[in-house]
Structure formats: C-alpha cells, structure tokens
PDB file of N, CA and C in Angstrom:
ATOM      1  N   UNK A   1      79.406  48.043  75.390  1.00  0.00           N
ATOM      2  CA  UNK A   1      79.045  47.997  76.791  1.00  0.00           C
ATOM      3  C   UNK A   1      78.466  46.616  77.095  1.00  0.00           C
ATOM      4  N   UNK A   2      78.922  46.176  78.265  1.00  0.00           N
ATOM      5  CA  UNK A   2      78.575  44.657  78.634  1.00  0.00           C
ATOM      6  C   UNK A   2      77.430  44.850  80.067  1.00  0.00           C
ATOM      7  N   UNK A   3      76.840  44.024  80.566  1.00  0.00           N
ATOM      8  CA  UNK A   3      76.061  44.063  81.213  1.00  0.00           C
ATOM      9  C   UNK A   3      75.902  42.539  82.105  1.00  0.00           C
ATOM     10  N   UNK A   4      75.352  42.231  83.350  1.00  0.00           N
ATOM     11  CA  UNK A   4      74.792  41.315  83.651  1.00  0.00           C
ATOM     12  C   UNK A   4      73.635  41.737  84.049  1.00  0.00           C
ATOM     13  N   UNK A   5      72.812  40.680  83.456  1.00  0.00           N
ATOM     14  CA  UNK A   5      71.220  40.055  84.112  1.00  0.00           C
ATOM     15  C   UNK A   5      71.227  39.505  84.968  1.00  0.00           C
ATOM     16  N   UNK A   6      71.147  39.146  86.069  1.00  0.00           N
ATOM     17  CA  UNK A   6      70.533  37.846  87.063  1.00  0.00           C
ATOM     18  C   UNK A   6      68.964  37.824  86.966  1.00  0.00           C
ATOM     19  N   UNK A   7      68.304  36.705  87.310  1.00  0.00           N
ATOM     20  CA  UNK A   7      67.049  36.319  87.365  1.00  0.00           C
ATOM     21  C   UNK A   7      66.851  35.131  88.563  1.00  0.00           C
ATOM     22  N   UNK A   8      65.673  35.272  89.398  1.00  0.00           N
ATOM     23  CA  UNK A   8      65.653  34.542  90.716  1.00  0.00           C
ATOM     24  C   UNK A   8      64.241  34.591  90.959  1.00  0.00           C
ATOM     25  N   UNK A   9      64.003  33.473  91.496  1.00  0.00           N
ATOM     26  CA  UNK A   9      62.536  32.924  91.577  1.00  0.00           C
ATOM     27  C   UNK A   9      62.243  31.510  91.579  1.00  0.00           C
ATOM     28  N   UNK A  10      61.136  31.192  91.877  1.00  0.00           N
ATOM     29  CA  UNK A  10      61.044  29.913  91.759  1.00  0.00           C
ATOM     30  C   UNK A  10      60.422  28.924  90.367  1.00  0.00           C
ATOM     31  N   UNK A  11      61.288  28.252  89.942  1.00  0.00           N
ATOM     32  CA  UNK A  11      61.412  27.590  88.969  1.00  0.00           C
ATOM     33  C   UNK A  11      60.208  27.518  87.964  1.00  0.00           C
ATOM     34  N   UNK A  12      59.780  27.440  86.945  1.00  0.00           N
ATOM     35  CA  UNK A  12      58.838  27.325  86.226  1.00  0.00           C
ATOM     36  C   UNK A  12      58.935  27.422  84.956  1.00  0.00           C
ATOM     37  N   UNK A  13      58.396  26.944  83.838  1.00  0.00           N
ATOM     38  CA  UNK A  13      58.815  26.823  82.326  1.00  0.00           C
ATOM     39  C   UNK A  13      58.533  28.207  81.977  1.00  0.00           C
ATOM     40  N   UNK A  14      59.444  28.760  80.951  1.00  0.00           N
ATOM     41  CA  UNK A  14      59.257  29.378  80.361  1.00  0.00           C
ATOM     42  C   UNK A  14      60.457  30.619  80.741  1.00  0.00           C
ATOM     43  N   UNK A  15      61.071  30.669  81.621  1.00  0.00           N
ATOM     44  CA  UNK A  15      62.087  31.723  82.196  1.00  0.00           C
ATOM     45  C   UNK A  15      63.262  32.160  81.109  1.00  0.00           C
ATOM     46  N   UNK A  16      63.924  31.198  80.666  1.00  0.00           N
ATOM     47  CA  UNK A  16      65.055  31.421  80.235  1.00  0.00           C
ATOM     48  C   UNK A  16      64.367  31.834  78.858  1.00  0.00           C
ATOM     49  N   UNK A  17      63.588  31.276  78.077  1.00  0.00           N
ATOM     50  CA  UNK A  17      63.092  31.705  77.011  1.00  0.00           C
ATOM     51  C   UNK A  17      62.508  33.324  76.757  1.00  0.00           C
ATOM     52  N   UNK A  18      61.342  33.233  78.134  1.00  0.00           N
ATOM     53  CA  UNK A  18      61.108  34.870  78.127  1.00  0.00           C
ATOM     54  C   UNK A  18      61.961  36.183  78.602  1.00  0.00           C
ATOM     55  N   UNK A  19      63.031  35.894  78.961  1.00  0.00           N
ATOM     56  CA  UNK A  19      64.085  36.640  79.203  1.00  0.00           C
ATOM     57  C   UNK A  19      65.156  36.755  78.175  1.00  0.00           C
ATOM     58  N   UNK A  20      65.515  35.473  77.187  1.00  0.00           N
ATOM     59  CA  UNK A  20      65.915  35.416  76.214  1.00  0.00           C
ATOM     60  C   UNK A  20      65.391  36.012  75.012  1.00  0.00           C
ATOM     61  N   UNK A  21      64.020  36.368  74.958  1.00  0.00           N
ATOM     62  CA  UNK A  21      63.210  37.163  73.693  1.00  0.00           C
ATOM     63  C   UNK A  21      63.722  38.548  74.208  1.00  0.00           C
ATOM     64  N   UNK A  22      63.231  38.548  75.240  1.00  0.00           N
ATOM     65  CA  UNK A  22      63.477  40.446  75.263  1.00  0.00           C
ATOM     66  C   UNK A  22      65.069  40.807  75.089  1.00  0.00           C
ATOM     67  N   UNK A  23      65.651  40.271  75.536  1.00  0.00           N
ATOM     68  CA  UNK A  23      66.680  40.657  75.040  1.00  0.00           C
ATOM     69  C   UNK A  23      67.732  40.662  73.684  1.00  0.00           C
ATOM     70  N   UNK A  24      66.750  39.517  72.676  1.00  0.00           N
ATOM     71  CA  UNK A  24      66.967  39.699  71.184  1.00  0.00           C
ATOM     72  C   UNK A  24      66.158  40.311  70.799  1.00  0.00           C
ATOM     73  N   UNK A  25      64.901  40.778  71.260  1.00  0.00           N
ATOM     74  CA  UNK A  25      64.496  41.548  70.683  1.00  0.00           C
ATOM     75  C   UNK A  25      64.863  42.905  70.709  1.00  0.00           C
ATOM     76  N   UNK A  26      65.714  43.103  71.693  1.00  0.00           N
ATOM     77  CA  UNK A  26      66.422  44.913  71.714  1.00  0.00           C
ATOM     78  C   UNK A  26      67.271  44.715  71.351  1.00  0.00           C
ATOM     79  N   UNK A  27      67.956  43.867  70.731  1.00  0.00           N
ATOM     80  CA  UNK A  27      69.593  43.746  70.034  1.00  0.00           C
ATOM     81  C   UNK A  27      70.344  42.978  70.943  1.00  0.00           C
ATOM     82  N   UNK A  28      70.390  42.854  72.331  1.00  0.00           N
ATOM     83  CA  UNK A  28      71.522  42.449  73.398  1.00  0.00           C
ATOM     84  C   UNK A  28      71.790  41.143  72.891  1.00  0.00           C
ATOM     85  N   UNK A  29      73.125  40.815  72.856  1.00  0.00           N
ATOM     86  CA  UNK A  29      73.743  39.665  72.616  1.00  0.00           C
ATOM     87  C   UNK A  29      74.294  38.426  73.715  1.00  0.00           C
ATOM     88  N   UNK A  30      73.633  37.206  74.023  1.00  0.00           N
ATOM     89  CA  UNK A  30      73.840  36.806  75.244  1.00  0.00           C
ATOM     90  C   UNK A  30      75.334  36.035  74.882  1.00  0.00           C
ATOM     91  N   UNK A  31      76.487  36.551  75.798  1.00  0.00           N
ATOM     92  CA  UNK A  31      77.421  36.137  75.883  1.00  0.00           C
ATOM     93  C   UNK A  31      78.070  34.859  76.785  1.00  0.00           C
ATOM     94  N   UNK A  32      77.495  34.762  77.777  1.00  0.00           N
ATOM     95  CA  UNK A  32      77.644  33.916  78.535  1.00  0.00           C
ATOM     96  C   UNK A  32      76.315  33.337  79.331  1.00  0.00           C
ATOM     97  N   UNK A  33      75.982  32.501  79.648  1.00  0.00           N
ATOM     98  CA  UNK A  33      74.853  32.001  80.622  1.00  0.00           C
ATOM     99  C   UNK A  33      74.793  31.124  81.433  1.00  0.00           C
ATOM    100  N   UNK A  34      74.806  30.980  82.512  1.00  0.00           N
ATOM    101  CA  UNK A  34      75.069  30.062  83.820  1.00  0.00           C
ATOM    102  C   UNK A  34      73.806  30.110  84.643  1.00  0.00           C
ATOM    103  N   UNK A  35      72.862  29.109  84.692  1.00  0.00           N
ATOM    104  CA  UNK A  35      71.719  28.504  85.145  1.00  0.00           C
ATOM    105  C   UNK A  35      71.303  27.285  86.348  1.00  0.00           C
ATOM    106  N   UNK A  36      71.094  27.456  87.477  1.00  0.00           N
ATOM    107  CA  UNK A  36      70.756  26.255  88.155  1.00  0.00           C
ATOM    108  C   UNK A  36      69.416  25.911  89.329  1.00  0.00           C
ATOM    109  N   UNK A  37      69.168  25.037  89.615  1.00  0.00           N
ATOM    110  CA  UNK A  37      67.910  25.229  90.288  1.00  0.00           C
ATOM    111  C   UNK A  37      68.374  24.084  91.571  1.00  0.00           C
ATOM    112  N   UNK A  38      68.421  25.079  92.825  1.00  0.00           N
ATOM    113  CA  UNK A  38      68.232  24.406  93.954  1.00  0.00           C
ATOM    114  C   UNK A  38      66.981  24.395  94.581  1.00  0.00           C
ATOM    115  N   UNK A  39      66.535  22.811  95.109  1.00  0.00           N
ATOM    116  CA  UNK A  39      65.014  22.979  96.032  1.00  0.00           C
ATOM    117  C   UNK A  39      64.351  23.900  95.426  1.00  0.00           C
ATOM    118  N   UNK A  40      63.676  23.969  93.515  1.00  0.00           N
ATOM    119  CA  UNK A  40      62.944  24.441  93.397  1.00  0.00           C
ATOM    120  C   UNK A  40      63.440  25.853  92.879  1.00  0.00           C
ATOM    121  N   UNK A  41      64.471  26.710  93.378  1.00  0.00           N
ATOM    122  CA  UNK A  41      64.628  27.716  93.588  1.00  0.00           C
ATOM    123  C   UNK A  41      65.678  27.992  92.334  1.00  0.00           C
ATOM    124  N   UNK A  42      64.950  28.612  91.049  1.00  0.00           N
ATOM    125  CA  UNK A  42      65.883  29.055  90.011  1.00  0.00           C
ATOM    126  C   UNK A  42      66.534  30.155  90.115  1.00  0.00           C
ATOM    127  N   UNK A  43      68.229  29.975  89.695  1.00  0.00           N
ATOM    128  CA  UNK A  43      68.849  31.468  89.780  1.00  0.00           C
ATOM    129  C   UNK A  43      69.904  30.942  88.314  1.00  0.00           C
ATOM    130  N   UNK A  44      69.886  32.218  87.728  1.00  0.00           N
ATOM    131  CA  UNK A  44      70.397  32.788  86.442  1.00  0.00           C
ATOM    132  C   UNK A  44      71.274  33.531  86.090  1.00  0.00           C
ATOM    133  N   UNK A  45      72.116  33.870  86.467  1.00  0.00           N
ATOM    134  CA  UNK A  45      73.039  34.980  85.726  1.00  0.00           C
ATOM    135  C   UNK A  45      73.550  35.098  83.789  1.00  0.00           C
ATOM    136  N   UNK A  46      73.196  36.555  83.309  1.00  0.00           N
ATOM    137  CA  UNK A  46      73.234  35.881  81.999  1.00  0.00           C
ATOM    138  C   UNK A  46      74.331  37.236  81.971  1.00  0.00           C
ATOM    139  N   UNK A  47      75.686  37.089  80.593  1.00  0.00           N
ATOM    140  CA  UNK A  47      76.222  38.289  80.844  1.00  0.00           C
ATOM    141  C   UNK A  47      76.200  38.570  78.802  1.00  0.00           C
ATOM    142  N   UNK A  48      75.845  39.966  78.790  1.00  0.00           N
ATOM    143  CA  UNK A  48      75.525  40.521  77.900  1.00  0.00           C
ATOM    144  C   UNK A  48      76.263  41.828  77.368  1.00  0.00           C
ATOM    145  N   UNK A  49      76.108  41.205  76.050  1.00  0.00           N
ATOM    146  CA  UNK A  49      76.967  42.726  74.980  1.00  0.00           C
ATOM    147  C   UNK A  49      75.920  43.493  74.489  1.00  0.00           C
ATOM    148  N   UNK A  50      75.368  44.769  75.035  1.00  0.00           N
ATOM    149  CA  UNK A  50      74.653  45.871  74.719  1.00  0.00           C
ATOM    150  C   UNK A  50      75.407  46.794  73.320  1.00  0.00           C
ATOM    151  N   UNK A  51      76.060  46.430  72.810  1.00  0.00           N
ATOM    152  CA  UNK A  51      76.897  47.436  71.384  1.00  0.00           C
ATOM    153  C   UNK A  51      75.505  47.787  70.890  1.00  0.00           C
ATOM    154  N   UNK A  52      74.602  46.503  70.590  1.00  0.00           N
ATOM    155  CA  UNK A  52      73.889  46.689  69.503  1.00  0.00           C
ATOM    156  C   UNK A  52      72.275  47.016  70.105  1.00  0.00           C
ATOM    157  N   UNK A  53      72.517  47.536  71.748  1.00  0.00           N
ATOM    158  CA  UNK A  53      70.680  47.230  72.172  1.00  0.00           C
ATOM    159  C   UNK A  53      69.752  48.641  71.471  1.00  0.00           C
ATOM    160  N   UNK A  54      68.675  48.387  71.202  1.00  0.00           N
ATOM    161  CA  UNK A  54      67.746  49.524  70.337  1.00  0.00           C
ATOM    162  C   UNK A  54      67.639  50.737  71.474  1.00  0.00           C
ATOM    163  N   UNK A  55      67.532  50.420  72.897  1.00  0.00           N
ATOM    164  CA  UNK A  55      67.285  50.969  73.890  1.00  0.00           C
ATOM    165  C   UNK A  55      68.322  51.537  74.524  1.00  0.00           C
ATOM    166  N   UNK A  56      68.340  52.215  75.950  1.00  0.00           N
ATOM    167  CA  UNK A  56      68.777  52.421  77.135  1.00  0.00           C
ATOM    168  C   UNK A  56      68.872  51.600  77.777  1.00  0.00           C
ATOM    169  N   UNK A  57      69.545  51.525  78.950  1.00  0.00           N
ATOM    170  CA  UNK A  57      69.708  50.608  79.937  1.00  0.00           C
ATOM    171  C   UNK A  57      68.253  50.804  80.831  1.00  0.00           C
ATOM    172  N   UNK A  58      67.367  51.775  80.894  1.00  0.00           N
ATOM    173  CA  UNK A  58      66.437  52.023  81.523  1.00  0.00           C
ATOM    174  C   UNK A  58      65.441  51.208  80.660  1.00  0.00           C
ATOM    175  N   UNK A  59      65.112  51.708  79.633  1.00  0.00           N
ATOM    176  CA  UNK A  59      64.447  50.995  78.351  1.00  0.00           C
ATOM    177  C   UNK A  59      63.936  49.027  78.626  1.00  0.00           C
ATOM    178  N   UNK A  60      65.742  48.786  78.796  1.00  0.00           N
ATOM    179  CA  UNK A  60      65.864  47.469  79.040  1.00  0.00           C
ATOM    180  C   UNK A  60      65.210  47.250  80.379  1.00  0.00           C
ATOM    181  N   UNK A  61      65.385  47.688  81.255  1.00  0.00           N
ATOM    182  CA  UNK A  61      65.258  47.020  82.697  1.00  0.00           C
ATOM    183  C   UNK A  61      63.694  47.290  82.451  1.00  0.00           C
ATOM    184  N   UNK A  62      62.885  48.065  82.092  1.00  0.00           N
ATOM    185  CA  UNK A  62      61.388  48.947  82.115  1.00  0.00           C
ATOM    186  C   UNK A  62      60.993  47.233  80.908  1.00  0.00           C
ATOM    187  N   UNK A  63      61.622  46.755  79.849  1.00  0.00           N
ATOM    188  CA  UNK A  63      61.282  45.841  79.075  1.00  0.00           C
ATOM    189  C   UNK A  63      61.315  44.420  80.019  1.00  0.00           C
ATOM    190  N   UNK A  64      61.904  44.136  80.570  1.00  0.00           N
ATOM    191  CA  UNK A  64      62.203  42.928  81.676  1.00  0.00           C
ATOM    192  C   UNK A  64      61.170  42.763  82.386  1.00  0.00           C
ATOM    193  N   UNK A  65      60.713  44.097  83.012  1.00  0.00           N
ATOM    194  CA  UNK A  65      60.077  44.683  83.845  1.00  0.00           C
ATOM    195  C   UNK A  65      58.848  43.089  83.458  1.00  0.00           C
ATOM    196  N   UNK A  66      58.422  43.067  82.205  1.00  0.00           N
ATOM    197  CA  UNK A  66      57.068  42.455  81.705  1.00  0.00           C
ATOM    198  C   UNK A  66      56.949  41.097  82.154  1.00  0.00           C
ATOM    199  N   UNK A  67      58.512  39.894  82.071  1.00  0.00           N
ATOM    200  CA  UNK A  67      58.044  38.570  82.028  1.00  0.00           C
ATOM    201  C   UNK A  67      58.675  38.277  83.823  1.00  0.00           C
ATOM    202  N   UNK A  68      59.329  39.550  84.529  1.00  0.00           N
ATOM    203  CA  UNK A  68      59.546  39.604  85.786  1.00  0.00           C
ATOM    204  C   UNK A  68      58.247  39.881  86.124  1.00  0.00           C
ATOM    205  N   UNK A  69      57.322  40.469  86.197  1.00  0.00           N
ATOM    206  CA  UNK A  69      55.807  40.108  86.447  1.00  0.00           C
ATOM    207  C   UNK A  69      55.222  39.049  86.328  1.00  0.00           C
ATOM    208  N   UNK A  70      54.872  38.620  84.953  1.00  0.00           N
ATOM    209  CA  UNK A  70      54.375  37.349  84.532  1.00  0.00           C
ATOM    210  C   UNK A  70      54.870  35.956  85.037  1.00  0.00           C
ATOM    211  N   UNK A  71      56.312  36.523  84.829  1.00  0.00           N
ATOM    212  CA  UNK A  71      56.515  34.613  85.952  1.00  0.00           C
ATOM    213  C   UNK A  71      57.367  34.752  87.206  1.00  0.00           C
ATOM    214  N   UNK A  72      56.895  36.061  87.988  1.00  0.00           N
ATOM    215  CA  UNK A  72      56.881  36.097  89.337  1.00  0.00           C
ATOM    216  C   UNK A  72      58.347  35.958  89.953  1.00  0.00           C
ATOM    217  N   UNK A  73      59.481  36.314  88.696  1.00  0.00           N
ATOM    218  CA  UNK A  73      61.208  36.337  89.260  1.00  0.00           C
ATOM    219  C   UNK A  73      61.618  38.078  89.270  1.00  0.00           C
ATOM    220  N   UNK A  74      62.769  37.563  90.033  1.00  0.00           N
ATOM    221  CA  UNK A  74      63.210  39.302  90.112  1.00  0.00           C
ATOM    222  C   UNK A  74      64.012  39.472  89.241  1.00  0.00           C
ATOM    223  N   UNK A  75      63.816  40.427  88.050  1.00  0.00           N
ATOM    224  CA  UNK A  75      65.056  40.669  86.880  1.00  0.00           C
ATOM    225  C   UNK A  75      65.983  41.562  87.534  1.00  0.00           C
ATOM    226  N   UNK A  76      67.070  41.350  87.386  1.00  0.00           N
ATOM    227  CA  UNK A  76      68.505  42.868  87.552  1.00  0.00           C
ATOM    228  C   UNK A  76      69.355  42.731  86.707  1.00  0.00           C
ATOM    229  N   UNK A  77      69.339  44.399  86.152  1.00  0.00           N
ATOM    230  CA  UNK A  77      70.418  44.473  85.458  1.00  0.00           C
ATOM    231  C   UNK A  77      71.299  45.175  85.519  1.00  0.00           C
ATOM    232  N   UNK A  78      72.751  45.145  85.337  1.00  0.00           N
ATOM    233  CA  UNK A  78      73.493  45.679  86.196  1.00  0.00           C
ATOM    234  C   UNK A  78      75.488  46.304  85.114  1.00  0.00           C
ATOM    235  N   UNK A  79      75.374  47.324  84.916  1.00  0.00           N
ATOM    236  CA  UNK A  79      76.434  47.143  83.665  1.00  0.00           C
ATOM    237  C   UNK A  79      77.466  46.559  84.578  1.00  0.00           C
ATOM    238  N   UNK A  80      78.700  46.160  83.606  1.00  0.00           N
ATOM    239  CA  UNK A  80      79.589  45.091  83.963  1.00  0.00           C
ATOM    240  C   UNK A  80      80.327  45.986  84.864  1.00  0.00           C
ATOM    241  N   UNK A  81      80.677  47.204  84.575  1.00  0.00           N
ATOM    242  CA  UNK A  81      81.635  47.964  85.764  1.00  0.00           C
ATOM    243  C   UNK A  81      81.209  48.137  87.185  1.00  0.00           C
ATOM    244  N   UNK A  82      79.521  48.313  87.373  1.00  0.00           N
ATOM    245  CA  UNK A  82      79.220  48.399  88.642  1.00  0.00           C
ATOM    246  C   UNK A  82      79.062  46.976  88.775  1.00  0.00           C
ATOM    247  N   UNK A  83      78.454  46.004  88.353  1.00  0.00           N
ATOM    248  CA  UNK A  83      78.274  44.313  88.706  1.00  0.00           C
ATOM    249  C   UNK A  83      80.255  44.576  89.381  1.00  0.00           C
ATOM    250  N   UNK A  84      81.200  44.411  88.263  1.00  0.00           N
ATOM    251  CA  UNK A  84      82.625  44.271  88.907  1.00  0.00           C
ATOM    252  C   UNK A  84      83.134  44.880  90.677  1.00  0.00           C
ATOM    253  N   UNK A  85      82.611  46.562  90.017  1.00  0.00           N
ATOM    254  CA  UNK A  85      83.186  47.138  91.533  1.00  0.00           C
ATOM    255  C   UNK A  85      82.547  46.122  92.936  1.00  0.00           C
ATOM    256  N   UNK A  86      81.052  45.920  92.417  1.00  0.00           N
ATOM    257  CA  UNK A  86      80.593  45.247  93.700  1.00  0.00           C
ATOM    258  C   UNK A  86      81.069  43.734  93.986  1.00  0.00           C
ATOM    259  N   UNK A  87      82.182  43.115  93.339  1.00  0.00           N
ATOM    260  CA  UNK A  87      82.757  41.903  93.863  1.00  0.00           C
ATOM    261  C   UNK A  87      84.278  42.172  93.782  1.00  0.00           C
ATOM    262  N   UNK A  88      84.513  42.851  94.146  1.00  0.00           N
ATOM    263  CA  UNK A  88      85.855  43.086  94.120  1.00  0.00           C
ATOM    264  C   UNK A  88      86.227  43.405  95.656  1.00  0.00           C
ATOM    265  N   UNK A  89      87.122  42.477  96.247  1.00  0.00           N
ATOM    266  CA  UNK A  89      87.322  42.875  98.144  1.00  0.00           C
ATOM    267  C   UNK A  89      88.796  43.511  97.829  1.00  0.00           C
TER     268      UNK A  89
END
C-alpha cells in the first residue's frame, strides 16, 4: 500500500527531518519527495510505501499528529487510491 503525505506551513528548520523520523520509525519507506518554499511558505508532498509500516494508517496520521504540532504545519495523509480518485477530471 502506497500513500501520500503533504506537509504545509511556514518554513522553518527541522520539517523534512521530523517528518522523515516518524515515518522510519514506523517502517514507511519514502519513495519519492518533492519540496519547495514560496515567500516563506513551505509545501511538501512525500509519496510512500506502507508494505512495511508497524502501524495503521490511523496510528500514522495520530504519530504525525506530534511534529505537526511542534512546528506548526498541517500533516495529511492520504492512501494513493483516494489521493488518485481526487485528481483525476
């Protein structure tokens, strides 16, 4: 099962790293990652292979939950079939 993350907020050290632990730390494998910061304003999409996560998809989002507090971005996660249906016209 594949998944995307997005992450959004305004820029600050430490994002990609603390979003990157939690998700080796439950097993998720980051497959792809595309990162940029306009006027300040960081946005992230990361896309992920769950085969191996210790958790649920609830698990995960409830684990995110922690450094989406701490550095004030919005985590979503979203499996790849519903992320797909919703860009598909």
């Amino acid at each position: 099962m594949n998944a995307y993350v997005s992450v959004i907020g305004m820029d600050k050290k430490g994002i990609i790293k603390a979003v990157a632990t939690v998700l080796s730390d439950l097993g998720a494998n980051i497959l792809d990652i595309n990162q940029t910061i306009v006027k300040g304003c960081f946005t992230m999409v990361m896309f992920v292979d769950l085969t191996d996560l210790t958790t649920d998809l609830a698990g995960l989002k409830l684990a995110l939950s922690v450094p989406s507090t701490e550095l004030d971005v919005k985590i979503k996660v979203q499996h790849e079939a519903i992320f797909s249906a919703m860009h598909t016209i």
